[in-house]
C-alpha atoms as a PDB file:
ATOM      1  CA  UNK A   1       1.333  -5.879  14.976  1.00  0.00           C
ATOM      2  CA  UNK A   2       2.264  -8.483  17.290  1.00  0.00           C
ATOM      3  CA  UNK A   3       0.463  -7.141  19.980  1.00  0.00           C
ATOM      4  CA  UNK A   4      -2.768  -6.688  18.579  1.00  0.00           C
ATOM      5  CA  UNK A   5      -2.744 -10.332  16.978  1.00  0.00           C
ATOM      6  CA  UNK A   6      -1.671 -11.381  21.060  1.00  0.00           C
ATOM      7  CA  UNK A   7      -5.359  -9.385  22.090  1.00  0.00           C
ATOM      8  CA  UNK A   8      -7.739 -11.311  19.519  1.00  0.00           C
ATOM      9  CA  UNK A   9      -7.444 -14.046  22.269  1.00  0.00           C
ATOM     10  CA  UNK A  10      -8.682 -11.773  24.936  1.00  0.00           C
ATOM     11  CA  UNK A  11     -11.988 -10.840  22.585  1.00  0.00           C
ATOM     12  CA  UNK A  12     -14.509 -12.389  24.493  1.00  0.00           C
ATOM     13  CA  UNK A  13     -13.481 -10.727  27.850  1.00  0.00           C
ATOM     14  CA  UNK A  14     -12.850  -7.321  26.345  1.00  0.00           C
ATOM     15  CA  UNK A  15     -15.853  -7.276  24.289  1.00  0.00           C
ATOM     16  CA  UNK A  16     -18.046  -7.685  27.279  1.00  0.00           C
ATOM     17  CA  UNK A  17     -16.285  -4.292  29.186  1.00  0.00           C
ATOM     18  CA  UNK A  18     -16.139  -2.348  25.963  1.00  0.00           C
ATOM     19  CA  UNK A  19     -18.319   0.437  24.188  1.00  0.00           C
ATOM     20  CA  UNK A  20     -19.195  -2.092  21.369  1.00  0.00           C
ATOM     21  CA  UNK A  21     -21.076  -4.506  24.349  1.00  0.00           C
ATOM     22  CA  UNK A  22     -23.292  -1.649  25.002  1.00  0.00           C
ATOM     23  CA  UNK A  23     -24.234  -0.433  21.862  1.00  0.00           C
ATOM     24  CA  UNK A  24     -24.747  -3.964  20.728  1.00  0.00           C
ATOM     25  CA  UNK A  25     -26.664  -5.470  24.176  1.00  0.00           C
ATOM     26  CA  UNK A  26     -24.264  -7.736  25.088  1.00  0.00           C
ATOM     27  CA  UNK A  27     -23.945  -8.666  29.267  1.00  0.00           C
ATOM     28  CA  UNK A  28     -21.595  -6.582  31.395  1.00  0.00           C
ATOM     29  CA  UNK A  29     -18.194  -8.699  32.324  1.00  0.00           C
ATOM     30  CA  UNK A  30     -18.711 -10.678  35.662  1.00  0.00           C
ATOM     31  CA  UNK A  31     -17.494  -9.745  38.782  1.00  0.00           C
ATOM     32  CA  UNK A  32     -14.075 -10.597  39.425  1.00  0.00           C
ATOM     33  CA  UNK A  33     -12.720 -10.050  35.801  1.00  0.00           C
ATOM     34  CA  UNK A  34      -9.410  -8.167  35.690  1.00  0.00           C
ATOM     35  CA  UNK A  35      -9.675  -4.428  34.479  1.00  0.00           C
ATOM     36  CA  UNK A  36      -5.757  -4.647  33.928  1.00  0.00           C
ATOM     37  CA  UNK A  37      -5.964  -6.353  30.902  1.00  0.00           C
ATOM     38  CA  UNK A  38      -8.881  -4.217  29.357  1.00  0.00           C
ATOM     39  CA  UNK A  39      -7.115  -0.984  30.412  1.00  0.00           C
ATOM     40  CA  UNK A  40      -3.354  -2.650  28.775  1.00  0.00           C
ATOM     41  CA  UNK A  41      -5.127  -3.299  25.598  1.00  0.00           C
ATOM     42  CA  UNK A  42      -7.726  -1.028  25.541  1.00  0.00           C
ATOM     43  CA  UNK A  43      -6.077   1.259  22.812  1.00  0.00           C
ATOM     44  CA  UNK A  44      -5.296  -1.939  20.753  1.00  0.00           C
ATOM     45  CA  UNK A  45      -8.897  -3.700  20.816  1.00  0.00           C
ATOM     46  CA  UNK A  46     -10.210  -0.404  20.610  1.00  0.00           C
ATOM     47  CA  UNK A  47      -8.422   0.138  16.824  1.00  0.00           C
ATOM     48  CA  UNK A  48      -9.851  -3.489  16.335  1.00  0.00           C
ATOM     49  CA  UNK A  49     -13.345  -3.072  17.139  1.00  0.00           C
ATOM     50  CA  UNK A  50     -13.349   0.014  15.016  1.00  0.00           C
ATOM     51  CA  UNK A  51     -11.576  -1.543  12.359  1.00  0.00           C
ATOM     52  CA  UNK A  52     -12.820  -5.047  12.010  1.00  0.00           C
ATOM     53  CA  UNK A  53     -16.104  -4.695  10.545  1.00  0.00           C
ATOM     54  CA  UNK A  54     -16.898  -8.797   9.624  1.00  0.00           C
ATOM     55  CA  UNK A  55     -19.526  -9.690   6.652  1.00  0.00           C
ATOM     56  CA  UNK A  56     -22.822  -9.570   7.576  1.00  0.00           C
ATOM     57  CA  UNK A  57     -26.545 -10.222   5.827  1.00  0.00           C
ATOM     58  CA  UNK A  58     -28.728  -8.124   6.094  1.00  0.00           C
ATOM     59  CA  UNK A  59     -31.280 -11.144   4.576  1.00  0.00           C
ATOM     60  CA  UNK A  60     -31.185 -14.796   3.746  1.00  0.00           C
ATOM     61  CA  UNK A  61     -31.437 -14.584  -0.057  1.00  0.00           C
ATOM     62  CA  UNK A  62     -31.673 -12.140  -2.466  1.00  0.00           C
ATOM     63  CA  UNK A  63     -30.862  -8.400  -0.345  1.00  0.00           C
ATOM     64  CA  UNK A  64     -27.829  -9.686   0.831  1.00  0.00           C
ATOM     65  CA  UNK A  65     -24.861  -7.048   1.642  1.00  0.00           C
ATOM     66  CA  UNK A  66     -22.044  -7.304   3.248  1.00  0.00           C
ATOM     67  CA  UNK A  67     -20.419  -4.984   5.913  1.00  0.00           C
ATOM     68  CA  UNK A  68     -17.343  -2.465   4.586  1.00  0.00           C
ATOM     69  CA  UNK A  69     -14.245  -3.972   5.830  1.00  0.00           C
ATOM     70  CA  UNK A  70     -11.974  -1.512   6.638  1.00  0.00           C
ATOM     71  CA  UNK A  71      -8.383  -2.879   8.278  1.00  0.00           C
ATOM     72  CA  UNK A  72      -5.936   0.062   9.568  1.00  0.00           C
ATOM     73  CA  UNK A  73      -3.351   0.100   6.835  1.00  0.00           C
ATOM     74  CA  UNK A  74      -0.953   0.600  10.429  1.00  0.00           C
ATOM     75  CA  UNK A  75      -1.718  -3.092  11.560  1.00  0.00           C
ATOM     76  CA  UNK A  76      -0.932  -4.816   8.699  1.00  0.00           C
ATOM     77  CA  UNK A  77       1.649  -2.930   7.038  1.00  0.00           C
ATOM     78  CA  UNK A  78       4.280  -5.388   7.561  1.00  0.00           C
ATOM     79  CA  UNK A  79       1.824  -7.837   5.449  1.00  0.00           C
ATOM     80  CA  UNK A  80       1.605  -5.397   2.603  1.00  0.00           C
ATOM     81  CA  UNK A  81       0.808  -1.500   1.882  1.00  0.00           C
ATOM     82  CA  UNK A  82      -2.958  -1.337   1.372  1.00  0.00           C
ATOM     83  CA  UNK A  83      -2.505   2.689   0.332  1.00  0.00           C
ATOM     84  CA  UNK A  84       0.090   1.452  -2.682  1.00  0.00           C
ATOM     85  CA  UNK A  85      -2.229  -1.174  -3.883  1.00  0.00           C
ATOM     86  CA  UNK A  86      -5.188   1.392  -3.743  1.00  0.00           C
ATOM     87  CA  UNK A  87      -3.334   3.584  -5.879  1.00  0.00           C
ATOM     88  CA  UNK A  88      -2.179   1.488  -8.295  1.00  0.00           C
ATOM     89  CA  UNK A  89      -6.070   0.501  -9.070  1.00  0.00           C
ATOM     90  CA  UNK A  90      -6.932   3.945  -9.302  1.00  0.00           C
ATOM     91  CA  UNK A  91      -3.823   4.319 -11.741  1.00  0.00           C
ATOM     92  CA  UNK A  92      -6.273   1.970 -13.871  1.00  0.00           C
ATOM     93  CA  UNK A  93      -8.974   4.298 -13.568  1.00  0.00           C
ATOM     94  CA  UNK A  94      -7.008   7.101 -14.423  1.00  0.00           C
ATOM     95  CA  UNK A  95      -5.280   5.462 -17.608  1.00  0.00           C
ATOM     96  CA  UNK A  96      -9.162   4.392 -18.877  1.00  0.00           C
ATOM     97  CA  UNK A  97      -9.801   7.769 -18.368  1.00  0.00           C
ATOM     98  CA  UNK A  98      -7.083   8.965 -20.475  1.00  0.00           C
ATOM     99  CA  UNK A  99      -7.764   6.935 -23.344  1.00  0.00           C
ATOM    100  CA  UNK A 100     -11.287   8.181 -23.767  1.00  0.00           C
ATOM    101  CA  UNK A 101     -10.165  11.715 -24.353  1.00  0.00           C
ATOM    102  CA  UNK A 102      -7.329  10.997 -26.541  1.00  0.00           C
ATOM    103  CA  UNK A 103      -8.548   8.113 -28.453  1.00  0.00           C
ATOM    104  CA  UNK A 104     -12.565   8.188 -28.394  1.00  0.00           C
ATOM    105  CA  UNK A 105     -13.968  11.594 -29.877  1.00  0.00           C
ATOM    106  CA  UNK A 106     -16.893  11.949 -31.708  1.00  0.00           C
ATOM    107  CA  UNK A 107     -14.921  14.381 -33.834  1.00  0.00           C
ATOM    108  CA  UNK A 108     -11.402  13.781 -35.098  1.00  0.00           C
ATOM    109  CA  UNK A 109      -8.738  17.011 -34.003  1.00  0.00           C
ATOM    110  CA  UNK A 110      -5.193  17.084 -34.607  1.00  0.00           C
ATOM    111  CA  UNK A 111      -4.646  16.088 -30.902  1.00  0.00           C
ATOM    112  CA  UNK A 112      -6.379  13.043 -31.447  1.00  0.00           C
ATOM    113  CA  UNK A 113      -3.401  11.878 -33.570  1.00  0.00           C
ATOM    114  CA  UNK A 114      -1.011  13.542 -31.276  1.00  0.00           C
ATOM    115  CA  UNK A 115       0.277  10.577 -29.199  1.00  0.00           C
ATOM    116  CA  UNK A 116       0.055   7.387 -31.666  1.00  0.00           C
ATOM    117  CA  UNK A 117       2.341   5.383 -31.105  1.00  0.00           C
ATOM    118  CA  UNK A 118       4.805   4.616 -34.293  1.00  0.00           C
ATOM    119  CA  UNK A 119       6.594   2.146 -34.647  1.00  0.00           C
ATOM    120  CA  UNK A 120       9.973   2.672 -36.536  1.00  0.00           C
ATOM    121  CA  UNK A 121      13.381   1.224 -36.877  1.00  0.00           C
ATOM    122  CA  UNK A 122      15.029   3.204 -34.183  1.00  0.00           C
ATOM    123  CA  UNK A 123      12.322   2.494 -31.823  1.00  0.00           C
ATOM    124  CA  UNK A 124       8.553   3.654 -30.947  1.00  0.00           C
ATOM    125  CA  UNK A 125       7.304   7.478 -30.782  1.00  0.00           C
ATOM    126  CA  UNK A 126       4.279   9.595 -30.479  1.00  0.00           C
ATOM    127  CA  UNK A 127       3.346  11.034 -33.866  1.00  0.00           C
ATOM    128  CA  UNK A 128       3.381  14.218 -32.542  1.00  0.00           C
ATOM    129  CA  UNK A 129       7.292  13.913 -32.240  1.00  0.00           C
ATOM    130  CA  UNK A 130       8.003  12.725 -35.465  1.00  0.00           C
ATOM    131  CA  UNK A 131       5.707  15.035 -37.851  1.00  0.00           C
ATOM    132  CA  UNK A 132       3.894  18.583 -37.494  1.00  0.00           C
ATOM    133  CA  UNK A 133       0.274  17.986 -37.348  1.00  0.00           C
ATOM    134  CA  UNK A 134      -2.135  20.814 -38.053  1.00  0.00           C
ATOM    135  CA  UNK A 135      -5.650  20.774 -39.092  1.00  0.00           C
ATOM    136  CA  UNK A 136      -5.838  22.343 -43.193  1.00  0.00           C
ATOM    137  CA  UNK A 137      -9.996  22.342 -43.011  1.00  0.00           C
ATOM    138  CA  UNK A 138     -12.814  21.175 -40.828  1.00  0.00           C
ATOM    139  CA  UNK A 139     -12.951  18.015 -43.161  1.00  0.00           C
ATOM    140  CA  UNK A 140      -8.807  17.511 -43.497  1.00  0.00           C
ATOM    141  CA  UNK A 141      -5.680  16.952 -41.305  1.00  0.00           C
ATOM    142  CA  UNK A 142      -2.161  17.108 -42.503  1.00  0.00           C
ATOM    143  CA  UNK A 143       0.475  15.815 -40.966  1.00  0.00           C
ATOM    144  CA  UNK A 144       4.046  16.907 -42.091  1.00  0.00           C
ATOM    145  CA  UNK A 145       6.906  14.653 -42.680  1.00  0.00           C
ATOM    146  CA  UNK A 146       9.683  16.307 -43.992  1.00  0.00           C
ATOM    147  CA  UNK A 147      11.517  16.484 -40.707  1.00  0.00           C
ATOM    148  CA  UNK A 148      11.689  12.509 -40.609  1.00  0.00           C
ATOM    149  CA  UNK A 149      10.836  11.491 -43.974  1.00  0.00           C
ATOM    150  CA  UNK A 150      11.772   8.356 -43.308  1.00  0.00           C
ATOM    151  CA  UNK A 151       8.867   7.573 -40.984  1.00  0.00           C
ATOM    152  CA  UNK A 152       6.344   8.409 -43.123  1.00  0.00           C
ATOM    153  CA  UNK A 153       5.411   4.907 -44.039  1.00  0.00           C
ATOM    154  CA  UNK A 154       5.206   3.912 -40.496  1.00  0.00           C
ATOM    155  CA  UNK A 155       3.475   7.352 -39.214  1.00  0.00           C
ATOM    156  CA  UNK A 156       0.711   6.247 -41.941  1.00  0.00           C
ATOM    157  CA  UNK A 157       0.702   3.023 -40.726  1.00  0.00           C
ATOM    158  CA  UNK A 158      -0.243   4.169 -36.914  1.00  0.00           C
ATOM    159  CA  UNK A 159      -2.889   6.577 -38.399  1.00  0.00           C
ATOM    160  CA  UNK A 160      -5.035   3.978 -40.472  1.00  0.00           C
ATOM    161  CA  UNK A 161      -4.668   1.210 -37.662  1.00  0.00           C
ATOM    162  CA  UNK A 162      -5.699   4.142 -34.841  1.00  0.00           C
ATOM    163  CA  UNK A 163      -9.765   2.759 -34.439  1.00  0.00           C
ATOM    164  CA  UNK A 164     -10.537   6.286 -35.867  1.00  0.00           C
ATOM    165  CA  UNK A 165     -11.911   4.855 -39.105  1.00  0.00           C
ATOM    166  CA  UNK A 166      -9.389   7.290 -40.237  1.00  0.00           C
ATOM    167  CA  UNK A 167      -7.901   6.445 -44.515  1.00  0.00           C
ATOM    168  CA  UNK A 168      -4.874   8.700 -44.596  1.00  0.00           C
ATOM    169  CA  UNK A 169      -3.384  10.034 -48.098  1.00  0.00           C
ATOM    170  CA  UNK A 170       0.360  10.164 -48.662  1.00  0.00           C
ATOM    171  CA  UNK A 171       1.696  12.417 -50.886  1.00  0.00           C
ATOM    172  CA  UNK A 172       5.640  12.516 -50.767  1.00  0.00           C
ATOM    173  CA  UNK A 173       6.338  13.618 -47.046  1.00  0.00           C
ATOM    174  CA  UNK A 174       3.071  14.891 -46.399  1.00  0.00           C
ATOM    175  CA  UNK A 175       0.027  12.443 -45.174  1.00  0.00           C
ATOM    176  CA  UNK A 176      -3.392  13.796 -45.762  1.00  0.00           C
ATOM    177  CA  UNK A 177      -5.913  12.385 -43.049  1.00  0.00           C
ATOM    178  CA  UNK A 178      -9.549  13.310 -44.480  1.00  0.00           C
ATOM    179  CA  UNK A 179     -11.740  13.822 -41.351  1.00  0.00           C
ATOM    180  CA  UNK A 180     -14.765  11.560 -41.673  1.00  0.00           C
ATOM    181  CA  UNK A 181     -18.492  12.119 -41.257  1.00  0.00           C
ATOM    182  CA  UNK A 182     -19.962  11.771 -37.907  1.00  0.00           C
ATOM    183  CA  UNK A 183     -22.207   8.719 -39.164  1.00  0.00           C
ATOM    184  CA  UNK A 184     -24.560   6.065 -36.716  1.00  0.00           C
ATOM    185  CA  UNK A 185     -21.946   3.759 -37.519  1.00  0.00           C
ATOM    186  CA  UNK A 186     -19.039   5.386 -36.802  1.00  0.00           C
ATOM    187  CA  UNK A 187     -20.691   6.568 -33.277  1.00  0.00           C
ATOM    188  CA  UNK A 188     -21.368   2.506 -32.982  1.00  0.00           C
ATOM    189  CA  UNK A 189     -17.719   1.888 -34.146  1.00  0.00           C
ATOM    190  CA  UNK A 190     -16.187   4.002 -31.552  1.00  0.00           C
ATOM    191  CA  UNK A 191     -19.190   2.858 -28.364  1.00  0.00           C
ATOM    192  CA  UNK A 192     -17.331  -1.044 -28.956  1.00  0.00           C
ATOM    193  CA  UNK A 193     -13.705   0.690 -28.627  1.00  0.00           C
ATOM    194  CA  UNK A 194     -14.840   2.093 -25.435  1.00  0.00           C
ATOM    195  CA  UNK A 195     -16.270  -1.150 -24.232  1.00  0.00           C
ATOM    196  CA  UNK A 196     -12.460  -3.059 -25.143  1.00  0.00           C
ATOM    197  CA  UNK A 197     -10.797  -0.714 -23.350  1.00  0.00           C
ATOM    198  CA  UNK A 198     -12.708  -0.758 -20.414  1.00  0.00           C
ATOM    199  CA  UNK A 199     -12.770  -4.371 -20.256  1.00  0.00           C
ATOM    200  CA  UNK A 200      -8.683  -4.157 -20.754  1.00  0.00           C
ATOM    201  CA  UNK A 201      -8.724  -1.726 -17.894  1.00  0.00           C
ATOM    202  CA  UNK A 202     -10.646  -4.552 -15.925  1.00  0.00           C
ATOM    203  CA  UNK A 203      -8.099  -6.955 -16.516  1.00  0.00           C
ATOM    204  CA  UNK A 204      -5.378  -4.777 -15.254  1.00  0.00           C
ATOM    205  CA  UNK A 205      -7.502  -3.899 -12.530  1.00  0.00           C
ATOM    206  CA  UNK A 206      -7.533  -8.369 -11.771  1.00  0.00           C
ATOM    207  CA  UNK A 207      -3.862  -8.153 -12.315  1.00  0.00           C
ATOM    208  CA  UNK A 208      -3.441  -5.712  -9.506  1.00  0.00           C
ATOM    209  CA  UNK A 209      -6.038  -7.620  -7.305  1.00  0.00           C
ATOM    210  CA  UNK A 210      -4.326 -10.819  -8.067  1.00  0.00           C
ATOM    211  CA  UNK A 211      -0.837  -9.760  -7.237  1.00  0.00           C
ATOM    212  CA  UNK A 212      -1.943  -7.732  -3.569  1.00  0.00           C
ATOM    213  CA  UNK A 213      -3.729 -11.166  -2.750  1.00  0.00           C
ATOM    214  CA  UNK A 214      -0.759 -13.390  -3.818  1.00  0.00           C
ATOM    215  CA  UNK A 215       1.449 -11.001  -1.350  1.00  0.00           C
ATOM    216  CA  UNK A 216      -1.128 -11.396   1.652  1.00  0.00           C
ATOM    217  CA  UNK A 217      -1.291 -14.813   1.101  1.00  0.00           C
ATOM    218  CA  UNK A 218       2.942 -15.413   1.113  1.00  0.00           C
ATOM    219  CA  UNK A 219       2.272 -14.402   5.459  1.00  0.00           C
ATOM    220  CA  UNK A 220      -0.039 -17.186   5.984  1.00  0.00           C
ATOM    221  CA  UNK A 221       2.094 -18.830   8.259  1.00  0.00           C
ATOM    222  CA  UNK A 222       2.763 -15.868  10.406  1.00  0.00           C
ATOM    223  CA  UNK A 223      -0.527 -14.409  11.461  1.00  0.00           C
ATOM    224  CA  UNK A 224      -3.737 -15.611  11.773  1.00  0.00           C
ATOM    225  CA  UNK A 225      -6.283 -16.983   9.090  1.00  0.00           C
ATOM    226  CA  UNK A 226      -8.878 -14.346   9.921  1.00  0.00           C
ATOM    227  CA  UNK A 227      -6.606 -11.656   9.541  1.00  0.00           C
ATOM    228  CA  UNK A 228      -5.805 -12.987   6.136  1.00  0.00           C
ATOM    229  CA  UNK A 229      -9.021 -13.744   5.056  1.00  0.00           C
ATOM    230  CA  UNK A 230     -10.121  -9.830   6.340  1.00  0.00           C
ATOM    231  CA  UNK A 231      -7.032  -8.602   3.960  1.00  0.00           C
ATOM    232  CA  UNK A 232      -8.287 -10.558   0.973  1.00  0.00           C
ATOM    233  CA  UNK A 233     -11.731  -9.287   1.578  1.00  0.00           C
ATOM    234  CA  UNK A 234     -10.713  -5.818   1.430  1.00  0.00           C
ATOM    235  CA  UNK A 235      -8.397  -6.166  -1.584  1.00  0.00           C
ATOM    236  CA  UNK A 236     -11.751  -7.725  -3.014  1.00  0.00           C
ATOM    237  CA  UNK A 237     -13.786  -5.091  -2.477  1.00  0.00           C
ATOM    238  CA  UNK A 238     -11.399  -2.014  -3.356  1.00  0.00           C
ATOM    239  CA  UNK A 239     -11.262  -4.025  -6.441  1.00  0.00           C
ATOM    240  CA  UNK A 240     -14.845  -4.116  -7.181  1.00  0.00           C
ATOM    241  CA  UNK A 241     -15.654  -0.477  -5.873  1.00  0.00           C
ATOM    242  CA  UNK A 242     -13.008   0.404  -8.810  1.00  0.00           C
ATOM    243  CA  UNK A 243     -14.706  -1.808 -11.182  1.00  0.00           C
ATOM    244  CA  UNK A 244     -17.832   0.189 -10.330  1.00  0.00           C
ATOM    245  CA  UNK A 245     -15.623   3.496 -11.316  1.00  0.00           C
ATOM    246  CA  UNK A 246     -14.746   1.618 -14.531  1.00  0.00           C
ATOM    247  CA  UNK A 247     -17.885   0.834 -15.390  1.00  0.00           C
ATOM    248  CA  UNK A 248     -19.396   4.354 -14.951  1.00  0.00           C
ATOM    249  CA  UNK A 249     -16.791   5.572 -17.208  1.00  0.00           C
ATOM    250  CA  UNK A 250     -18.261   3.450 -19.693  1.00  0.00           C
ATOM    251  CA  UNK A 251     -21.439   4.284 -19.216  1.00  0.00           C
ATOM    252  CA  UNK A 252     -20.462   8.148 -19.657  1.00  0.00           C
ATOM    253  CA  UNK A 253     -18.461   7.588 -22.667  1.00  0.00           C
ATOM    254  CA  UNK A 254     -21.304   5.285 -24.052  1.00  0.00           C
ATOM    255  CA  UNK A 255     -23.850   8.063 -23.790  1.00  0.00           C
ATOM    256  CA  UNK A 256     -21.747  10.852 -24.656  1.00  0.00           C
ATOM    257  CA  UNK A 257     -20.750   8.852 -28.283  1.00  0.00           C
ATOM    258  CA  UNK A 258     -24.194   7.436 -29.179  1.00  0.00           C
ATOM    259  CA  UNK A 259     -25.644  10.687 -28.410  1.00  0.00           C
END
């Protein structure tokens, strides 16, 4: 790490005897310029030419874009571990993803009520750990009690508060969940669940964003302020590249419940 931060100070020299001066016009080095240091750092620049991709515009206005940047995870892992950050924003994907097939059907099944979380006494559980659920009819769901009876309250509980627009029966240890009719509203009910949990996803996803920039930012007076300011950048934009995911998702999910 400390060596490559030592060759940004030889950039202008090495730039001029490297690949990227060709391919991008620039003059030839004079005569007279020492080939020792190019051919001491030529593996290190090398990694940062390739690797060091600053914003550009492509035009003044509207069109703008920026360049990818794309640091080696190897120069900066000292700074912080761009490969744990990346997967802890795809976690968020993943998790959105999740929800939608347990929680958002267009047509209430027993494993739709299988992981609700109740909340008892002795602590929270999945439904599906605390009563037998089976489906009696295309229109009803029964979920059976008897081997924690006293859950039932709570288990009912979970059910009506679910977002299904689901009006569970009890009847002694056994909770009757009539299966409603796929209506325009319901389909409109469930389209605005979708859209809260994606925007809850987002704010995880800010959370993680937040918390890789906040550990970049703790090495500011140990390396340079373009190498921080290329980490943030990248953060930012592995960030919004899984907001795009995100919002795809919803966008899937959207279509698939409004029909």
């Amino acid at each position: 790490m400390a060596l490559a931060l030592r060759c940004f100070r030889h950039l202008p020299l090495l730039l001029y005897r490297s690949p990227f001066a060709m391919t991008r016009g620039l003059p030839q080095a004079p005569a007279g310029c020492s080939a020792l240091l190019l051919d001491g750092c030529r593996q290190c620049v090398h990694q940062v030419l390739l690797t060091r991709q600053l914003a550009t515009k492509k035009a003044k206005g509207k069109g703008q874009s920026q360049a990818k940047i794309n640091v080696s995870a190897t120069l900066v892992e000292d700074i912080i571990n761009l490969e744990e950050t990346n997967e802890d924003m795809q976690a968020v994907v993943e998790a959105l993803k999740e929800d939608f097939s347990r929680n958002l059907s267009v047509r209430t099944s027993p494993g739709a009520l299988d992981h609700l979380t109740v909340v008892t006494q002795e602590g929270k559980f999945p439904l599906n750990q605390l009563g037998q659920i089976s489906q009696k009819s295309p229109q009803l769901i029964i979920v059976n009690m008897t081997n924690f009876p006293e859950s039932t309250a709570a288990a009912t509980k979970a059910i009506r508060d679910s977002g299904m627009n689901l009006n569970p029966e009890v009847d002694g240890t056994i909770i009757r969940v009539p299966v409603p009719k796929v209506t325009r509203e319901h389909r409109e009910s469930l389209a605005k669940l979708a859209k809260q949990s994606t925007n809850k996803s987002k704010e995880a996803l800010r959370k993680v964003r937040s918390k890789s920039i906040n550990q970049v930012k703790k090495f500011k007076s140990k390396v340079s302020e373009d190498t921080i300011w290329l980490l943030e950048k990248q953060i930012q934009q592995m960030a919004d590249s899984t907001a795009a995911e995100l919002d795809k998702l919803l966008a899937a999910k959207t279509k698939e419940l409004l029909g």
